[in-house]
N, C-alpha and C. Protein backbone atom coordinates (compact mmCIF):
# COMPACT_ATOMS: atom_id res chain seq x y z
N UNK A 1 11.70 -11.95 -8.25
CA UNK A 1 10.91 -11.02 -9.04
C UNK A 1 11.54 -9.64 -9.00
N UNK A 2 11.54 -8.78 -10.15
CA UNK A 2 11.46 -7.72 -9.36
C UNK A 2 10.35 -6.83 -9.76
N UNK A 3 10.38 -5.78 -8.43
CA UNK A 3 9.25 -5.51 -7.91
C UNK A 3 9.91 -3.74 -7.54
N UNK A 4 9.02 -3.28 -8.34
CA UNK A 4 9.15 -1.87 -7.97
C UNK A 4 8.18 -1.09 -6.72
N UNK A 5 8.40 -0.33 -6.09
CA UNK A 5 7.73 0.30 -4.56
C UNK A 5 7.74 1.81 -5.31
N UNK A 6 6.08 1.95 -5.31
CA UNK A 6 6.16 3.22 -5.60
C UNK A 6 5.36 3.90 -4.53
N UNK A 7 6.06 5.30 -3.85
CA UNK A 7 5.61 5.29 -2.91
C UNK A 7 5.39 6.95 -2.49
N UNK A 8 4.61 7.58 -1.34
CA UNK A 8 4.88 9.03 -1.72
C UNK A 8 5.85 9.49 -0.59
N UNK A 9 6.15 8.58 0.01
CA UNK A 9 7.66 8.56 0.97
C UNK A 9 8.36 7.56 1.73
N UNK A 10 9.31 7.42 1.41
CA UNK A 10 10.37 5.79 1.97
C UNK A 10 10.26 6.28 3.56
N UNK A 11 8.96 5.76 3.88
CA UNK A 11 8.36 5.60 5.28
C UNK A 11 8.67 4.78 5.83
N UNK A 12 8.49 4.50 7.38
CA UNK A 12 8.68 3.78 8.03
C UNK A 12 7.94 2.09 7.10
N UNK A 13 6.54 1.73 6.73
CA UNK A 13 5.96 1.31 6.30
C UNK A 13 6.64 0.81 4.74
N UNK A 14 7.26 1.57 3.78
CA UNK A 14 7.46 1.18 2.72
C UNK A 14 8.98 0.79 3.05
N UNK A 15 9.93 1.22 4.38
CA UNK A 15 11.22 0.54 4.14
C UNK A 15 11.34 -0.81 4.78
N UNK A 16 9.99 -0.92 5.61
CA UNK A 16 10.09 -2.64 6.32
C UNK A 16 8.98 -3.56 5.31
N UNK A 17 8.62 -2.64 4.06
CA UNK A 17 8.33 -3.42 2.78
C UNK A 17 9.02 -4.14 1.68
N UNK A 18 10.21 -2.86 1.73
CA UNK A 18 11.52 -3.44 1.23
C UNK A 18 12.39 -4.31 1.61
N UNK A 19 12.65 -4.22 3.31
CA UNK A 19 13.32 -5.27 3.66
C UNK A 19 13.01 -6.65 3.93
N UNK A 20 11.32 -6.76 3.87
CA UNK A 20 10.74 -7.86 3.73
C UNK A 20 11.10 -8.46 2.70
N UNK A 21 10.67 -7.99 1.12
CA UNK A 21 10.65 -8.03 -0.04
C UNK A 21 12.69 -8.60 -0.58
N UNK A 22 13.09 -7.70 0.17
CA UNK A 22 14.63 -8.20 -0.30
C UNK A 22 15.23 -9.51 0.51
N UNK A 23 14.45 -9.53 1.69
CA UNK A 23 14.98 -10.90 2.40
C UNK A 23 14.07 -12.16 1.80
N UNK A 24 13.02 -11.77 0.94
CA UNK A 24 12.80 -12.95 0.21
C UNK A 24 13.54 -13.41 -0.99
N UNK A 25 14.41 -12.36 -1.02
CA UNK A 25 15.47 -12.33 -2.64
C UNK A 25 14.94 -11.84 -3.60
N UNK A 26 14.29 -11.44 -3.03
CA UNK A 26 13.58 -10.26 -4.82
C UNK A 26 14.28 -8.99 -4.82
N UNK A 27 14.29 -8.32 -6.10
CA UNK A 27 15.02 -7.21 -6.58
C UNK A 27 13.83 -6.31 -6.47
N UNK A 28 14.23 -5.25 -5.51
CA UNK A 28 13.70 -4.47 -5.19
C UNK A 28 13.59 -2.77 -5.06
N UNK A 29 13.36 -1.84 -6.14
CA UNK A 29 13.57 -0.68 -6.83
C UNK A 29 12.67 0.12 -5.71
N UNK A 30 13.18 1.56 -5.28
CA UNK A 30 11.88 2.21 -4.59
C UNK A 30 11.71 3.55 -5.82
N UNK A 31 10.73 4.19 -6.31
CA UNK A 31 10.34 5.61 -6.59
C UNK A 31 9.65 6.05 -5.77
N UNK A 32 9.77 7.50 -5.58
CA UNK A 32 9.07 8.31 -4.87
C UNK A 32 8.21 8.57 -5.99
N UNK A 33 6.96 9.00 -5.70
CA UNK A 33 5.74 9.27 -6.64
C UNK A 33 5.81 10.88 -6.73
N UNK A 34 6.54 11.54 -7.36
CA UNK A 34 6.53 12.80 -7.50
C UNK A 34 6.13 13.65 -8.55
N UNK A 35 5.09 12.92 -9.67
CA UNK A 35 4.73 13.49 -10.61
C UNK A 35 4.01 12.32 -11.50
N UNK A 36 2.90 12.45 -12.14
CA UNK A 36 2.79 11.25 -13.47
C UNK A 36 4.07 10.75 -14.00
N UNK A 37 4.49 11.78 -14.91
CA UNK A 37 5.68 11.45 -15.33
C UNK A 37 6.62 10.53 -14.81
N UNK A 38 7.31 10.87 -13.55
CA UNK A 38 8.36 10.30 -12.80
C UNK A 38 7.49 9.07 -12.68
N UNK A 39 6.44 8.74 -12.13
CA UNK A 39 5.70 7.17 -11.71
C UNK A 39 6.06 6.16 -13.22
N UNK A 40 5.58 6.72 -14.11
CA UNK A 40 5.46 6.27 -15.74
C UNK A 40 6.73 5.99 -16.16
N UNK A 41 7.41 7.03 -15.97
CA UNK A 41 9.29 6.90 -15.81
C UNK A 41 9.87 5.47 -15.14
N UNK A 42 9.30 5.68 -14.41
CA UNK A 42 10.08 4.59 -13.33
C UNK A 42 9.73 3.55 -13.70
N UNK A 43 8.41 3.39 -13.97
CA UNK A 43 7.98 1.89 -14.36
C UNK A 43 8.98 1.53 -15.79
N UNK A 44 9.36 2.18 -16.22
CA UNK A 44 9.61 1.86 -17.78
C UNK A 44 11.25 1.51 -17.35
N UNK A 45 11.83 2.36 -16.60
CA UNK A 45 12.96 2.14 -16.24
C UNK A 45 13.37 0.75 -15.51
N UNK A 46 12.67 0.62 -14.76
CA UNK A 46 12.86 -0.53 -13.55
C UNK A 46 11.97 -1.92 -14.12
N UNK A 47 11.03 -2.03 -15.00
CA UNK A 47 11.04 -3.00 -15.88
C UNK A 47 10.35 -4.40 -15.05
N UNK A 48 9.70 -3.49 -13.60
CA UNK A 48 8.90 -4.86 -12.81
C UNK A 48 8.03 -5.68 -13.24
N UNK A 49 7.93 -6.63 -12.31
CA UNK A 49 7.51 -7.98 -12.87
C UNK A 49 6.44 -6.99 -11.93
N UNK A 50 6.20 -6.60 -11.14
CA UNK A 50 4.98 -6.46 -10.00
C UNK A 50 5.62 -4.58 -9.43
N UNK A 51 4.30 -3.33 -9.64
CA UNK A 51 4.57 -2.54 -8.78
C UNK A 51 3.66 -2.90 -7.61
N UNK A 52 4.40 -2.01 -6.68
CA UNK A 52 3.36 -2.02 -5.38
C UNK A 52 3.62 -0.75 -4.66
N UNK A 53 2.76 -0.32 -4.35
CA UNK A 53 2.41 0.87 -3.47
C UNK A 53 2.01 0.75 -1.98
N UNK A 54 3.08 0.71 -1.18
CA UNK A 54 2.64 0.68 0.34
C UNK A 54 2.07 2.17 1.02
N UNK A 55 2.65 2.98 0.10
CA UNK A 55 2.61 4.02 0.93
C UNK A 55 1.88 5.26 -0.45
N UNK A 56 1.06 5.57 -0.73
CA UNK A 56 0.64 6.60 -1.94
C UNK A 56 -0.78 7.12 -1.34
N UNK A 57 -0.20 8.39 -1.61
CA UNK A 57 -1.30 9.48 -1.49
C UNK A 57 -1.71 10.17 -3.07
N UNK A 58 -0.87 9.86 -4.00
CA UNK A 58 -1.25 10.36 -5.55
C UNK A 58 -1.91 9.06 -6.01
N UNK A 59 -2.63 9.55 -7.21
CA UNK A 59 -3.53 8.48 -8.10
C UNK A 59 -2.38 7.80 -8.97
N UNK A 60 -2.56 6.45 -9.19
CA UNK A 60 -1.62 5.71 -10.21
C UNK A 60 -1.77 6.16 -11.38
N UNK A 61 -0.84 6.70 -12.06
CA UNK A 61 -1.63 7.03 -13.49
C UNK A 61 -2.05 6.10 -13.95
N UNK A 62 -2.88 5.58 -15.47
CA UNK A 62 -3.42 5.14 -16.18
C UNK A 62 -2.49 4.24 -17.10
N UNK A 63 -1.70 5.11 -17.39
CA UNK A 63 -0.47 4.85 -18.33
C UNK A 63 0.11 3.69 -17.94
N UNK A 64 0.45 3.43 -15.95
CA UNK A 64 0.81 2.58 -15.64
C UNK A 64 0.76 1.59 -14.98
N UNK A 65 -0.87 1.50 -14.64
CA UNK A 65 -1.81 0.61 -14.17
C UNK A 65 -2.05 -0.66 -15.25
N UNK A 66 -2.11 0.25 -16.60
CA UNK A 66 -2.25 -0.21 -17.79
C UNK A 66 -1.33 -1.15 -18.28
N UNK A 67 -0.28 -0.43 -18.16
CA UNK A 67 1.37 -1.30 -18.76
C UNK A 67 1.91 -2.35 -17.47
N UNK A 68 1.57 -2.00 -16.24
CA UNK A 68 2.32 -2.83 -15.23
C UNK A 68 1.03 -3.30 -14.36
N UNK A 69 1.12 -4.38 -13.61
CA UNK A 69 0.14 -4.92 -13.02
C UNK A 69 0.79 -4.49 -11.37
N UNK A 70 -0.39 -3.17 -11.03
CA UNK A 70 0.26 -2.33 -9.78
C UNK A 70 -0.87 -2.91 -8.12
N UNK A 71 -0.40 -3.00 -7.04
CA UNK A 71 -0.77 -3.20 -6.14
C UNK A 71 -0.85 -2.33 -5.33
N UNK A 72 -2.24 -1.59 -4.61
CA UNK A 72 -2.11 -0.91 -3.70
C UNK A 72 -2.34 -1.57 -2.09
N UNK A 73 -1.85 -1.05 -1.83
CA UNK A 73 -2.24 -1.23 0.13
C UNK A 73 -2.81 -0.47 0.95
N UNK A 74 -3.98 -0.69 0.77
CA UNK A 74 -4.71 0.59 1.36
C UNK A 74 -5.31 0.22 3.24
N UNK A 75 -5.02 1.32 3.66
CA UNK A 75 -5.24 1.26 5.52
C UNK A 75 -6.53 0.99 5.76
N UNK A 76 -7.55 0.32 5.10
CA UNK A 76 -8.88 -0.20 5.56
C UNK A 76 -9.40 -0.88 5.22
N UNK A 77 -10.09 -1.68 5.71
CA UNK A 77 -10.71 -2.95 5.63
C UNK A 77 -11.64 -3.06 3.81
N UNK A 78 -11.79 -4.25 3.17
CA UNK A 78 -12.57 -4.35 2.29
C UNK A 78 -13.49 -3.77 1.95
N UNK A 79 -14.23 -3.11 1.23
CA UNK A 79 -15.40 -2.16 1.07
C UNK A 79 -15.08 -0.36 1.37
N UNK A 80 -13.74 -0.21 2.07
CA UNK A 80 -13.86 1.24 2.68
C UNK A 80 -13.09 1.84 1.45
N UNK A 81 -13.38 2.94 1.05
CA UNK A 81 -12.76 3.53 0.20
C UNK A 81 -12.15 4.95 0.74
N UNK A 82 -11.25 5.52 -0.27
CA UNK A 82 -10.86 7.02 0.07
C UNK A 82 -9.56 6.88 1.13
N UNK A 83 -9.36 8.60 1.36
CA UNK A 83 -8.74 9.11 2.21
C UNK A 83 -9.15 9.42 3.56
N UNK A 84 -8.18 9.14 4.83
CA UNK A 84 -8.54 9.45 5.92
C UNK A 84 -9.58 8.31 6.41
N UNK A 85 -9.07 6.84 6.27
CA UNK A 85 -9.83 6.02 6.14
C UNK A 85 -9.53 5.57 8.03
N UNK A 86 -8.06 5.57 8.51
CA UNK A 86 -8.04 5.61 10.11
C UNK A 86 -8.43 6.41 10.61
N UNK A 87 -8.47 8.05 10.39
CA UNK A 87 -8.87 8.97 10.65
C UNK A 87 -10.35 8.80 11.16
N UNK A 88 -11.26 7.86 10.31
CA UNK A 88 -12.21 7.60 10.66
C UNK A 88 -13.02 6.09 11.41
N UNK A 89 -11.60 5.70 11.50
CA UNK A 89 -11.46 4.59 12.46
C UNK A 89 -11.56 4.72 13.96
N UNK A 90 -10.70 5.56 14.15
CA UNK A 90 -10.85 6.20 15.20
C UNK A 90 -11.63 6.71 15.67
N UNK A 91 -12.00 7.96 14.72
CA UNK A 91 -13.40 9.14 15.30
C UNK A 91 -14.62 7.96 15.84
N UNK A 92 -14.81 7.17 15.20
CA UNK A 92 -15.98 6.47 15.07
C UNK A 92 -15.86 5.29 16.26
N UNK A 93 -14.60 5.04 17.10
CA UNK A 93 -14.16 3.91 17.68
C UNK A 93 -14.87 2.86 16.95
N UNK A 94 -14.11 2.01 15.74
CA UNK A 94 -14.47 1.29 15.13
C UNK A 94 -14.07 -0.03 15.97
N UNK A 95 -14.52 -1.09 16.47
CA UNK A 95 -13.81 -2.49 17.20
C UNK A 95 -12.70 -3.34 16.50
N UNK A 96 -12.69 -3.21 15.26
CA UNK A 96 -11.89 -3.90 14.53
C UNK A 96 -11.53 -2.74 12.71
N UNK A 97 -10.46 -3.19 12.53
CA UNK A 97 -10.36 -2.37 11.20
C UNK A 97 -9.39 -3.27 10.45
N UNK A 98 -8.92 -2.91 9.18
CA UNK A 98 -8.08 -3.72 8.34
C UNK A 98 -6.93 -3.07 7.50
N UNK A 99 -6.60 -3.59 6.99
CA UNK A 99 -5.75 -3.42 5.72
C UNK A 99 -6.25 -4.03 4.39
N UNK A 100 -6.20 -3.32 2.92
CA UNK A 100 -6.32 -4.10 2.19
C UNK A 100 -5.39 -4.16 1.11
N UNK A 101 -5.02 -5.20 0.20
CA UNK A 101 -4.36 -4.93 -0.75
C UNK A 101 -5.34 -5.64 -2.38
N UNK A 102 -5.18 -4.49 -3.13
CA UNK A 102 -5.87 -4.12 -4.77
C UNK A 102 -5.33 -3.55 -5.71
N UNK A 103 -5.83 -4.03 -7.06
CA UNK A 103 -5.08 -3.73 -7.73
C UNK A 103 -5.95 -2.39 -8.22
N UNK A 104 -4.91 -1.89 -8.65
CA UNK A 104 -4.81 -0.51 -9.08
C UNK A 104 -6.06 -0.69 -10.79
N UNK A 105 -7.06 0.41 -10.41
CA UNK A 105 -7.61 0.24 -11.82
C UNK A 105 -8.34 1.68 -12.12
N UNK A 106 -9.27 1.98 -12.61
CA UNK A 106 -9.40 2.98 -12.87
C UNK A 106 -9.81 4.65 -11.52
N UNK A 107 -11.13 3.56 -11.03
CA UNK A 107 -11.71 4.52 -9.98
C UNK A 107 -10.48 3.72 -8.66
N UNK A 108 -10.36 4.79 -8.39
CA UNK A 108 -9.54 4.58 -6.84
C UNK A 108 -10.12 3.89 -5.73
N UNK A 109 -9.12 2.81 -5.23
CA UNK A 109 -9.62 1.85 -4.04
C UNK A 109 -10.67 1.14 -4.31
N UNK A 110 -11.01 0.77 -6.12
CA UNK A 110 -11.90 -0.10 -6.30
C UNK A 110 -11.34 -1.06 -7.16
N UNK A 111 -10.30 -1.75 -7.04
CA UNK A 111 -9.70 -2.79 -8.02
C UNK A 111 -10.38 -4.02 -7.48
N UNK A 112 -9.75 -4.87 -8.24
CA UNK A 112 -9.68 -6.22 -7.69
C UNK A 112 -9.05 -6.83 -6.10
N UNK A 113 -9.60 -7.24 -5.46
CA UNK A 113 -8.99 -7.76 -3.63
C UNK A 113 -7.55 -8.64 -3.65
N UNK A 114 -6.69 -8.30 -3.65
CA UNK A 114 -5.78 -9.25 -3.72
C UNK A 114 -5.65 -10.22 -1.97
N UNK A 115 -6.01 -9.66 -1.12
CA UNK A 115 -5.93 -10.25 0.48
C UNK A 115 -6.32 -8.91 1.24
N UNK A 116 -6.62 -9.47 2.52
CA UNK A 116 -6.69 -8.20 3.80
C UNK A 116 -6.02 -8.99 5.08
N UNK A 117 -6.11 -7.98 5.90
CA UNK A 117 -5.97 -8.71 6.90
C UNK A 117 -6.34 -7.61 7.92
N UNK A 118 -7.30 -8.70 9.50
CA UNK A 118 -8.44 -7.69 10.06
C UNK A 118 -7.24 -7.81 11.54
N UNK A 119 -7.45 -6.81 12.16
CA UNK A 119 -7.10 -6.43 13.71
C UNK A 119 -7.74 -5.84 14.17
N UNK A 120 -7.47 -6.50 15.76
CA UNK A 120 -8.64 -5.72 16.60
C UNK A 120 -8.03 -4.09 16.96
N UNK A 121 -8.72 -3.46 17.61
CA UNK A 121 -8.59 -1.73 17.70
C UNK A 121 -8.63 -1.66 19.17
N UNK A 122 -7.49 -0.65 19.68
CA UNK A 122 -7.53 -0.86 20.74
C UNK A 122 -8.63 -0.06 21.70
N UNK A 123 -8.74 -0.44 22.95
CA UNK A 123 -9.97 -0.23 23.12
C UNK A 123 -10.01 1.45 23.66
N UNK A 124 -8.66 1.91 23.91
CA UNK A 124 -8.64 3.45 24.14
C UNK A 124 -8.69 3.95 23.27
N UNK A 125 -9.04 5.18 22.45
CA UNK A 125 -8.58 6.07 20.86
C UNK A 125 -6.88 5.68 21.11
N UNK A 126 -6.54 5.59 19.68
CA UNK A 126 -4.72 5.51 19.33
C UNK A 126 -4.79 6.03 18.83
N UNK A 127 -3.50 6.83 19.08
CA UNK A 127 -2.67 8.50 18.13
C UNK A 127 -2.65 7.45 16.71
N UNK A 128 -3.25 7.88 15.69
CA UNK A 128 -3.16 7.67 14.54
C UNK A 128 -1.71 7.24 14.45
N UNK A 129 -0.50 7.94 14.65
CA UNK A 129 0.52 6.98 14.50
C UNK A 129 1.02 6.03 14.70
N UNK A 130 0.40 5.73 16.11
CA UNK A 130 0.78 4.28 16.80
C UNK A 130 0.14 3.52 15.88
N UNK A 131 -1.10 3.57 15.51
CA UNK A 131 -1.97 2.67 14.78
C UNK A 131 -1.26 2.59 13.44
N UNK A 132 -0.96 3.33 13.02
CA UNK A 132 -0.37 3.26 11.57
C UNK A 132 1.03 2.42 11.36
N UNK A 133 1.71 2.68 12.73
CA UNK A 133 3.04 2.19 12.93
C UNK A 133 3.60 0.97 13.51
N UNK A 134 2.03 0.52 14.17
CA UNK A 134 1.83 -0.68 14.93
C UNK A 134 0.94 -1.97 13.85
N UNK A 135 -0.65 -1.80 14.04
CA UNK A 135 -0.39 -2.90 13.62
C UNK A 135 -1.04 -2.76 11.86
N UNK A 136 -1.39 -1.16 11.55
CA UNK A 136 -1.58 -1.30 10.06
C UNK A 136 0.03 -1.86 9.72
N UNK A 137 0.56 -1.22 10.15
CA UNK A 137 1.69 -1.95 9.36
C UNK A 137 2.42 -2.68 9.35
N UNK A 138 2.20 -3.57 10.41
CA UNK A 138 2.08 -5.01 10.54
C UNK A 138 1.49 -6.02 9.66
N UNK A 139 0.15 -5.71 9.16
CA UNK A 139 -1.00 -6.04 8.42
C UNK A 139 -0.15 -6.28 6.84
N UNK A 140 0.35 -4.48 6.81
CA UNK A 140 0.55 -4.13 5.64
C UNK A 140 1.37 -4.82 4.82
N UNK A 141 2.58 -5.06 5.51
CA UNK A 141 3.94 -5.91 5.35
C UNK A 141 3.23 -7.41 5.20
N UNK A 142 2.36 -7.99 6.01
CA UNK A 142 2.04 -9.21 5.37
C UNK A 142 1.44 -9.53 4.09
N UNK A 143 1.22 -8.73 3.77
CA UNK A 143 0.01 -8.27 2.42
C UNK A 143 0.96 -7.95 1.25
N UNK A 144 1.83 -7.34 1.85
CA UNK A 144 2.59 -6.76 0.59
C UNK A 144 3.94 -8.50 0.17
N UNK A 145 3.93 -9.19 1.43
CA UNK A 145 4.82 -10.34 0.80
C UNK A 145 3.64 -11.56 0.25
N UNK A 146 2.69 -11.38 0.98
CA UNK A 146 1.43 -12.44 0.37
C UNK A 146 1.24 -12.10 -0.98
N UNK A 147 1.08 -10.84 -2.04
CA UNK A 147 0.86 -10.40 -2.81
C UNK A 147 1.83 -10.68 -3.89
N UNK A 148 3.08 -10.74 -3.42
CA UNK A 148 4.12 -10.95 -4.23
C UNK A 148 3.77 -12.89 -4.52
């Protein structure tokens, strides 16, 4: 397939998305999300069978939710919406949290469920990075090759 990564930085998270994604033999394009334009750009350029977003902090435009069938991966379990969704994983010592992956549609983090996947939380608070670097994105990477 190929499969464009649109992302708002070739993170730790979106480059062990890619190398997942390319060791399955798929053709695999990254954009940085640096404007409507450039997102809309890219899609038109790179001509994917599938975008996906491991890593986005901007809204998908419309333009290309519309024209391309886009996947987000968002750091929380089914039902949680928004930003700062570990942020409040944490504060709250939640016992378990998730990953989800959806498709991109109008209102944000409310598409269609494409898969999740749940982990337990460890039982001390984790520096948001460990958690992000450990097993969201562990989660994430399975989601993003299940999806494909």
């Amino acid at each position: 397939m190929r499969i464009l990564l649109l992302c708002s930085a070739f993170n730790g998270l979106t480059q062990r998305s890619w190398l997942a994604l390319r060791r399955e033999g798929h053709e695999v394009s990254v954009e940085l999300a640096v404007s409507e334009q450039a997102m809309v750009e890219a899609a038109e350029l790179a001509k994917p069978d599938l975008v996906i977003c491991p890593f986005l902090k901007e809204r998908v435009p419309e333009a290309l939710w519309q024209g391309h069938r886009t996947v987000i991966i968002h750091p929380g379990p089914p039902g949680d919406r928004g930003p700062s969704s570990l942020d409040w994983a944490i504060v709250d010592a939640e016992p378990e949290w998730g990953v989800t992956a959806l498709q991109a549609v109008e209102e944000m983090d409310a598409g269609p469920i494409w898969g999740y996947r749940m982990f337990a939380m460890p039982a001390e608070p984790p520096r948001k990075s460990a958690l992000y670097n450990g097993p969201v994105a562990d989660a994430a990477v399975e989601l993003v090759v299940e999806a494909v």
